[in-house]
PDB file of N, CA and C in Angstrom:
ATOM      1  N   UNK A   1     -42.161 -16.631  12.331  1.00  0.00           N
ATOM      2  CA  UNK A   1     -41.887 -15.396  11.632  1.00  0.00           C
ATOM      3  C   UNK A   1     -42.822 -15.327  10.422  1.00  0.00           C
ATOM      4  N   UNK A   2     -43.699 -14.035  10.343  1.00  0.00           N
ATOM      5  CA  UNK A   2     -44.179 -14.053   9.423  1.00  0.00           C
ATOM      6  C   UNK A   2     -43.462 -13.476   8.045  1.00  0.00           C
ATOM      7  N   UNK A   3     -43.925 -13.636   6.711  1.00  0.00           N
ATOM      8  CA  UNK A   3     -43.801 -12.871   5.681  1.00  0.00           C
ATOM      9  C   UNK A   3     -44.342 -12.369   4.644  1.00  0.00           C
ATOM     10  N   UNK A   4     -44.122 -11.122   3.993  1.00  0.00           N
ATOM     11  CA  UNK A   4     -44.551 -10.443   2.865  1.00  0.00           C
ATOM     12  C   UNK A   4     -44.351  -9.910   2.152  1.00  0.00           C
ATOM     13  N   UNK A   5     -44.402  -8.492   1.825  1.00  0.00           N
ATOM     14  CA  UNK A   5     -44.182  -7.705   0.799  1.00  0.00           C
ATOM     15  C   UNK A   5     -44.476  -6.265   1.269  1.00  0.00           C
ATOM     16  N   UNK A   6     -43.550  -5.292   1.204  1.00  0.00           N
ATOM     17  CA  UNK A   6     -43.452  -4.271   1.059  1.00  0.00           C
ATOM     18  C   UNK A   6     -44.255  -3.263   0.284  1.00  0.00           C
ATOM     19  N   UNK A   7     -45.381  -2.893   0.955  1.00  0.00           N
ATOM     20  CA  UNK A   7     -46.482  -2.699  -0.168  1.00  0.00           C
ATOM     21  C   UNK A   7     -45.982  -0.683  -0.264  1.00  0.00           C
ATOM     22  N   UNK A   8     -45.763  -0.159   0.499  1.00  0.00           N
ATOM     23  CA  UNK A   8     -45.071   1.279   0.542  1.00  0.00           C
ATOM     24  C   UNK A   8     -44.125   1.505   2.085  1.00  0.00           C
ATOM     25  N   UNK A   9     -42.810   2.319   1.536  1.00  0.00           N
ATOM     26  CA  UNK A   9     -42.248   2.937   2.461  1.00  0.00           C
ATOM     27  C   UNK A   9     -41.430   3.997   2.031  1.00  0.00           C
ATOM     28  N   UNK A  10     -41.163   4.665   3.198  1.00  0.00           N
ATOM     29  CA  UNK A  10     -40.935   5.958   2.976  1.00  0.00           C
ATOM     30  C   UNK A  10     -39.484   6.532   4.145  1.00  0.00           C
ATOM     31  N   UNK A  11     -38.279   6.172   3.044  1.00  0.00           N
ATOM     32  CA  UNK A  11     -37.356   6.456   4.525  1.00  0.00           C
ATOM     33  C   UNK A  11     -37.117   7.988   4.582  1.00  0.00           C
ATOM     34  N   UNK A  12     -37.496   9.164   3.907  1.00  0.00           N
ATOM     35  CA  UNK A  12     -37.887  10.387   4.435  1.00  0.00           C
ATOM     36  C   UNK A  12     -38.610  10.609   5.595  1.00  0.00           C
ATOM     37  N   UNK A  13     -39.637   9.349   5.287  1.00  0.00           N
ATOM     38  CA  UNK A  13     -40.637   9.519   6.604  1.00  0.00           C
ATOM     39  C   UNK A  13     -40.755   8.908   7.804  1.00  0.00           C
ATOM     40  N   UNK A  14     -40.047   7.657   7.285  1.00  0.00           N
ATOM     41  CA  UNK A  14     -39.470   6.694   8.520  1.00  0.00           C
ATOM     42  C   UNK A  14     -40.595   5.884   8.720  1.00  0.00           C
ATOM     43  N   UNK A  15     -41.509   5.617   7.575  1.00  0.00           N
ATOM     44  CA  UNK A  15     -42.454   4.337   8.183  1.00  0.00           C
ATOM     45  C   UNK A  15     -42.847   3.903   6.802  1.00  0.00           C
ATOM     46  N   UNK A  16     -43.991   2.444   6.615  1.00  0.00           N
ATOM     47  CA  UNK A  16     -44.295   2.080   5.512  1.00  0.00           C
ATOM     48  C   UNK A  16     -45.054   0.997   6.355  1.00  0.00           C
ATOM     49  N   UNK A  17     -45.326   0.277   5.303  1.00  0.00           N
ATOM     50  CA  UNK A  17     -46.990  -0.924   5.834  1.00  0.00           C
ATOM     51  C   UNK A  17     -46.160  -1.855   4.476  1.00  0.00           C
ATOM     52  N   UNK A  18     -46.554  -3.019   5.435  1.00  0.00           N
ATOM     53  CA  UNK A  18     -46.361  -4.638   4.568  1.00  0.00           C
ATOM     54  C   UNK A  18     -47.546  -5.376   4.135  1.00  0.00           C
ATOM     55  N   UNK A  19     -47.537  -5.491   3.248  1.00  0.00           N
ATOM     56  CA  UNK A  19     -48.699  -6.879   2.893  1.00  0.00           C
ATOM     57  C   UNK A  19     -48.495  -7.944   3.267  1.00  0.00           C
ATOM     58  N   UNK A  20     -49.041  -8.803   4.056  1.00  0.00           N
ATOM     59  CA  UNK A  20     -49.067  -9.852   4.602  1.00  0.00           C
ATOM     60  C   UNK A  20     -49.165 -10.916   3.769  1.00  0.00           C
ATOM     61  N   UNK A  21     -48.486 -12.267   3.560  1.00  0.00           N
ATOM     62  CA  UNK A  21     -48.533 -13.260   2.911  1.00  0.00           C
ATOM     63  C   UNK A  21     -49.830 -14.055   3.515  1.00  0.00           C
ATOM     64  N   UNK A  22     -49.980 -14.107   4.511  1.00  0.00           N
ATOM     65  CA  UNK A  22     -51.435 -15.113   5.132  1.00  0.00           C
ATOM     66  C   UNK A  22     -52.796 -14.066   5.175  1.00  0.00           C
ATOM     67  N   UNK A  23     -52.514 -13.116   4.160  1.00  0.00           N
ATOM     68  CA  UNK A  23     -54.045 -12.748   3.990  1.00  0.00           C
ATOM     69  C   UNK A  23     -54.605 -11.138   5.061  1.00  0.00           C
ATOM     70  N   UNK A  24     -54.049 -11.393   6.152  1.00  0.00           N
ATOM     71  CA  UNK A  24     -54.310 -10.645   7.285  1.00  0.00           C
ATOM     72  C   UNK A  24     -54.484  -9.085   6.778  1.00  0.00           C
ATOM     73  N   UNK A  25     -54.362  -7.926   7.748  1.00  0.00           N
ATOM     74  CA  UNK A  25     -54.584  -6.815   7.286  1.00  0.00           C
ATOM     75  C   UNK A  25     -53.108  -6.497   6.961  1.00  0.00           C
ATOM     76  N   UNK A  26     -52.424  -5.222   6.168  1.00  0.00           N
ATOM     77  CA  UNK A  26     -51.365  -4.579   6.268  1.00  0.00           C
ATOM     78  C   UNK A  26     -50.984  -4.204   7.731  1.00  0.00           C
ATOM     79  N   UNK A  27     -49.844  -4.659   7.848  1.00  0.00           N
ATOM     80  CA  UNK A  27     -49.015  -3.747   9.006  1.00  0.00           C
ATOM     81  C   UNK A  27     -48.452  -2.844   9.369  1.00  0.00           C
ATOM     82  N   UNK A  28     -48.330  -1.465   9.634  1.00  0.00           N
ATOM     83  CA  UNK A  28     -46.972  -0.626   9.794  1.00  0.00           C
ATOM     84  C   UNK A  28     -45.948  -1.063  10.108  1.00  0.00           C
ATOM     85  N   UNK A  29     -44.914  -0.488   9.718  1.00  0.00           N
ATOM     86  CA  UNK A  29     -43.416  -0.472  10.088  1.00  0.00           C
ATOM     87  C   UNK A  29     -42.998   0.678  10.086  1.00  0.00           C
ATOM     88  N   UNK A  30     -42.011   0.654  11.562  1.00  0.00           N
ATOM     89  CA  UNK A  30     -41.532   1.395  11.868  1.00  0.00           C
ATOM     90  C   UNK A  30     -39.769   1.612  11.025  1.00  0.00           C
ATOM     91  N   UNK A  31     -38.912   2.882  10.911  1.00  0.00           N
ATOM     92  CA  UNK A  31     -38.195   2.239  10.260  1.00  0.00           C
ATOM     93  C   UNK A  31     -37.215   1.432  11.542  1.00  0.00           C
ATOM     94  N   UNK A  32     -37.526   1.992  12.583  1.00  0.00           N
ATOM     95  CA  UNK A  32     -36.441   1.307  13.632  1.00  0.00           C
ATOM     96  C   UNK A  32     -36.780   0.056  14.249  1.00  0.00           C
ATOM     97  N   UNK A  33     -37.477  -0.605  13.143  1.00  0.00           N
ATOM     98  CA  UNK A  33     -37.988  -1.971  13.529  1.00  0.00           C
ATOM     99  C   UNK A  33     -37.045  -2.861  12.035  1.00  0.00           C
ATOM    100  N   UNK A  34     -36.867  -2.295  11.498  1.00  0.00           N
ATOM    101  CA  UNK A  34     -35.542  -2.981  10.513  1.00  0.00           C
ATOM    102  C   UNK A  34     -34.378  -3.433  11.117  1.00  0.00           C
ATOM    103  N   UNK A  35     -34.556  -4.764  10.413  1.00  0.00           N
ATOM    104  CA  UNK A  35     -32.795  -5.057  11.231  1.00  0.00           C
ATOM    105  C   UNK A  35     -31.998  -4.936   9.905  1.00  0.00           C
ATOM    106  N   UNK A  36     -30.537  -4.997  10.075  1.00  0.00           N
ATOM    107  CA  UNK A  36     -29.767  -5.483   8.661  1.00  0.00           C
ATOM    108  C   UNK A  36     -29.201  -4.010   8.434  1.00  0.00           C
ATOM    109  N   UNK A  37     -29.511  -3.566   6.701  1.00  0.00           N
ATOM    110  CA  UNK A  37     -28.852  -2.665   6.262  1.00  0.00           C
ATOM    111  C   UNK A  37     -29.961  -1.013   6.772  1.00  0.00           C
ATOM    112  N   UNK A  38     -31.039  -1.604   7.535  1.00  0.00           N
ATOM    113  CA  UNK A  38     -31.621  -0.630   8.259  1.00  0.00           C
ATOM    114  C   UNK A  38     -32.900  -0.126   6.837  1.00  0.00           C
ATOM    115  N   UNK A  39     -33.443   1.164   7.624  1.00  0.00           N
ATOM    116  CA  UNK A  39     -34.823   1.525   6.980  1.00  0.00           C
ATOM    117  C   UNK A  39     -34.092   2.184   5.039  1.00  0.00           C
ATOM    118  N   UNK A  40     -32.586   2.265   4.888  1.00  0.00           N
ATOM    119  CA  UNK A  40     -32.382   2.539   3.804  1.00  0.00           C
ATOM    120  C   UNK A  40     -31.891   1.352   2.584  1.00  0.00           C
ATOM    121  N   UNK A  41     -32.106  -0.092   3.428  1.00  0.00           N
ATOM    122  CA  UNK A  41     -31.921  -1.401   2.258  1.00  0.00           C
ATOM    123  C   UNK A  41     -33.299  -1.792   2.289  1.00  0.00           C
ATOM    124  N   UNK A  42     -34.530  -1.179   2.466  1.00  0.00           N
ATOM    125  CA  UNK A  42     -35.651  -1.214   1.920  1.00  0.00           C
ATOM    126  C   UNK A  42     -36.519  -0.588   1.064  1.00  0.00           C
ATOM    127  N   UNK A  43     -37.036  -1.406  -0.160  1.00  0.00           N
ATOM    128  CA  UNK A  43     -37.515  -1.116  -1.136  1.00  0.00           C
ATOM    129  C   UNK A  43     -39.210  -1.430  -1.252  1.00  0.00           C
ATOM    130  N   UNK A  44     -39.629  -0.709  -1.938  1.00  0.00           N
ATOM    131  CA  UNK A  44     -41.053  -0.564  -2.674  1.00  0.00           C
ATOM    132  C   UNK A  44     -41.337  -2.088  -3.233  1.00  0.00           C
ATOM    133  N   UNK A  45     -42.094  -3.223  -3.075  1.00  0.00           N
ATOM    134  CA  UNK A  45     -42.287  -4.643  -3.354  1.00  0.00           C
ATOM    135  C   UNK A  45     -41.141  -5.153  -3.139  1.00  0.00           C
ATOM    136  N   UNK A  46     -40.780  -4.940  -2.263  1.00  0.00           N
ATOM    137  CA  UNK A  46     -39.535  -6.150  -1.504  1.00  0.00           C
ATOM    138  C   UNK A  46     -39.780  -7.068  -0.630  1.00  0.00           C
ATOM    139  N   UNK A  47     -39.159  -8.372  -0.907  1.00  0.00           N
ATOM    140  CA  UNK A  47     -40.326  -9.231   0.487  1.00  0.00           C
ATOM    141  C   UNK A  47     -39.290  -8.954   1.827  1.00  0.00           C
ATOM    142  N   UNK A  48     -39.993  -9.696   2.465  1.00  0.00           N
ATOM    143  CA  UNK A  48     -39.562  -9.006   4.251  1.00  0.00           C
ATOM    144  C   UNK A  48     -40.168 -10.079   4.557  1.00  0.00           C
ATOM    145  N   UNK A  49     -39.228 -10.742   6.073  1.00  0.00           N
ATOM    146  CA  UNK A  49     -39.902 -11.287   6.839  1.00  0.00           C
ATOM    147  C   UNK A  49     -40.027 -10.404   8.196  1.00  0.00           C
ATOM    148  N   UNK A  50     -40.852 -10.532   9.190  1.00  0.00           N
ATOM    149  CA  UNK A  50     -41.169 -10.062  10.338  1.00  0.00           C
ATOM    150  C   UNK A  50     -41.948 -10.632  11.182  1.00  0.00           C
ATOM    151  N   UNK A  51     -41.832  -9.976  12.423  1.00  0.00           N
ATOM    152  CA  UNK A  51     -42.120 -10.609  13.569  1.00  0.00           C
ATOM    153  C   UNK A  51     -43.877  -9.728  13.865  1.00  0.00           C
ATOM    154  N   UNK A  52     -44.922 -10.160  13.938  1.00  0.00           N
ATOM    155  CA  UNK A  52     -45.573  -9.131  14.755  1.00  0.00           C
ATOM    156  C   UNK A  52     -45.475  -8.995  16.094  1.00  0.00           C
ATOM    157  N   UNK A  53     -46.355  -7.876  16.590  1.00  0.00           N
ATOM    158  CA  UNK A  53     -46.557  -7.589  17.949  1.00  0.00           C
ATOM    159  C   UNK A  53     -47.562  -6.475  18.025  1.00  0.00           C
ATOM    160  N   UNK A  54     -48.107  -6.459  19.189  1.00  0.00           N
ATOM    161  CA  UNK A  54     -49.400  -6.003  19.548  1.00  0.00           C
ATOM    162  C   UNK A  54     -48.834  -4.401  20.436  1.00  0.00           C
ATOM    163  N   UNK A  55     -49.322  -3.615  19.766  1.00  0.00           N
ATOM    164  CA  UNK A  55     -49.008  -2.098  20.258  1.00  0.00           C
ATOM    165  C   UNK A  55     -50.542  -1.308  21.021  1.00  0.00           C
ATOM    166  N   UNK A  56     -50.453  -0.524  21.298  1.00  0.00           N
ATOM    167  CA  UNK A  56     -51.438  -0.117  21.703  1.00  0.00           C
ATOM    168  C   UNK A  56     -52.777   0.211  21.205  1.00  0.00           C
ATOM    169  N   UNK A  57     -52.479   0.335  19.709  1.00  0.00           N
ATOM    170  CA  UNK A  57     -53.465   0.897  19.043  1.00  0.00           C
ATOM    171  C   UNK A  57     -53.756  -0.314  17.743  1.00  0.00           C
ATOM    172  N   UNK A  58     -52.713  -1.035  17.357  1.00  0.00           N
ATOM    173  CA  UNK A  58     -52.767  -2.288  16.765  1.00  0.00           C
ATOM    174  C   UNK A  58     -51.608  -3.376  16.317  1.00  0.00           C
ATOM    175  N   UNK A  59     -51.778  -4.052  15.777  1.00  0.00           N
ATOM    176  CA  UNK A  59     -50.589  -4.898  15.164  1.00  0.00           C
ATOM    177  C   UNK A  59     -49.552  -4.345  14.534  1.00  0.00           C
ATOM    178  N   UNK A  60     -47.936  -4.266  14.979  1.00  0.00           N
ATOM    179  CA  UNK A  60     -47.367  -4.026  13.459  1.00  0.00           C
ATOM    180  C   UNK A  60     -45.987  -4.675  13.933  1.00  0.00           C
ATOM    181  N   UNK A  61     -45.252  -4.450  12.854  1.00  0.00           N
ATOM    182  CA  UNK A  61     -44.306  -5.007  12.252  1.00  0.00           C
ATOM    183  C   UNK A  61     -43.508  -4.762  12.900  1.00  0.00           C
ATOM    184  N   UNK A  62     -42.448  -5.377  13.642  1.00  0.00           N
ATOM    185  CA  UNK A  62     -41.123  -5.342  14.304  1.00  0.00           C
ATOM    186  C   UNK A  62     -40.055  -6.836  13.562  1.00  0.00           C
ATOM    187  N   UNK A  63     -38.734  -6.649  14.076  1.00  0.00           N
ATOM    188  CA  UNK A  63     -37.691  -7.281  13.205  1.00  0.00           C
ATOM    189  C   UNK A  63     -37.459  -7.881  12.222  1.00  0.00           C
ATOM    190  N   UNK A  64     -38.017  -6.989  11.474  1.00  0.00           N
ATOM    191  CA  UNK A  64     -38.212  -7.040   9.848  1.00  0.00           C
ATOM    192  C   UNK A  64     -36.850  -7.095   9.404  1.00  0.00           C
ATOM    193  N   UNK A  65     -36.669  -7.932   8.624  1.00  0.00           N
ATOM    194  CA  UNK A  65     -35.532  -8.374   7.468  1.00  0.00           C
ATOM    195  C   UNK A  65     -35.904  -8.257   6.183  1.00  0.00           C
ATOM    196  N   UNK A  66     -35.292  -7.530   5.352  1.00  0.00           N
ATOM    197  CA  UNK A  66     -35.258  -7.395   4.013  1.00  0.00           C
ATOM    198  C   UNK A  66     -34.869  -9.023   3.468  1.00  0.00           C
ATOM    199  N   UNK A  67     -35.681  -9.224   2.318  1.00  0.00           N
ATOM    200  CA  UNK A  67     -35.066 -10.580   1.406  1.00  0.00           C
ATOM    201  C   UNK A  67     -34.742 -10.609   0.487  1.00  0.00           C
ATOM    202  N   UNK A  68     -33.018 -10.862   0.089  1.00  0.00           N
ATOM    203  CA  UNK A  68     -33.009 -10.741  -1.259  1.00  0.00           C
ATOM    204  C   UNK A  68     -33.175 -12.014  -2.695  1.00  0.00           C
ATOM    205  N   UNK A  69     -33.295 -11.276  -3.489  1.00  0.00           N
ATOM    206  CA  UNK A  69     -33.639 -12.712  -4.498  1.00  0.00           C
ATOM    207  C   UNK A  69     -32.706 -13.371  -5.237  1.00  0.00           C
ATOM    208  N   UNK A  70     -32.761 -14.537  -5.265  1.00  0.00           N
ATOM    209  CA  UNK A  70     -31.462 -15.231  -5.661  1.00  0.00           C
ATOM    210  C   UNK A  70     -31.475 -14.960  -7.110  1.00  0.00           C
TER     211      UNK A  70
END
């Protein structure tokens, strides 16, 4: 499982992109790729872990978990 940071999302719009902790490019997220309290317990620099996967057009983000901070 990878992880990062919530670099923008938008639950009006139902998507947002993560910053990757290992450097890689940003990912999209979908919001129906949230697990948990769903695309509305995600915030603007929140870390997340997630899974990638390979879509047709490129990498993005599926079973993303919000993380909270102790």
């Amino acid at each position: 499982m990878a992880s990062g940071t919530m670099k923008w999302f938008s639950a009006d719009r139902g998507f947002g992109w993560i910053t990757r902790d290992d450097g890689g490019s940003d990912v999209f997220v979908h919001f129906s790729a949230v697990t948990g309290p769903g695309a509305r317990g995600i915030e603007n620099n929140q870390r997340v872990e997630f899974d990638l996967a390979h879509g047709t057009r490129d990498v993005h983000a599926v079973n993303v978990r919000p993380l909270r901070s102790s």
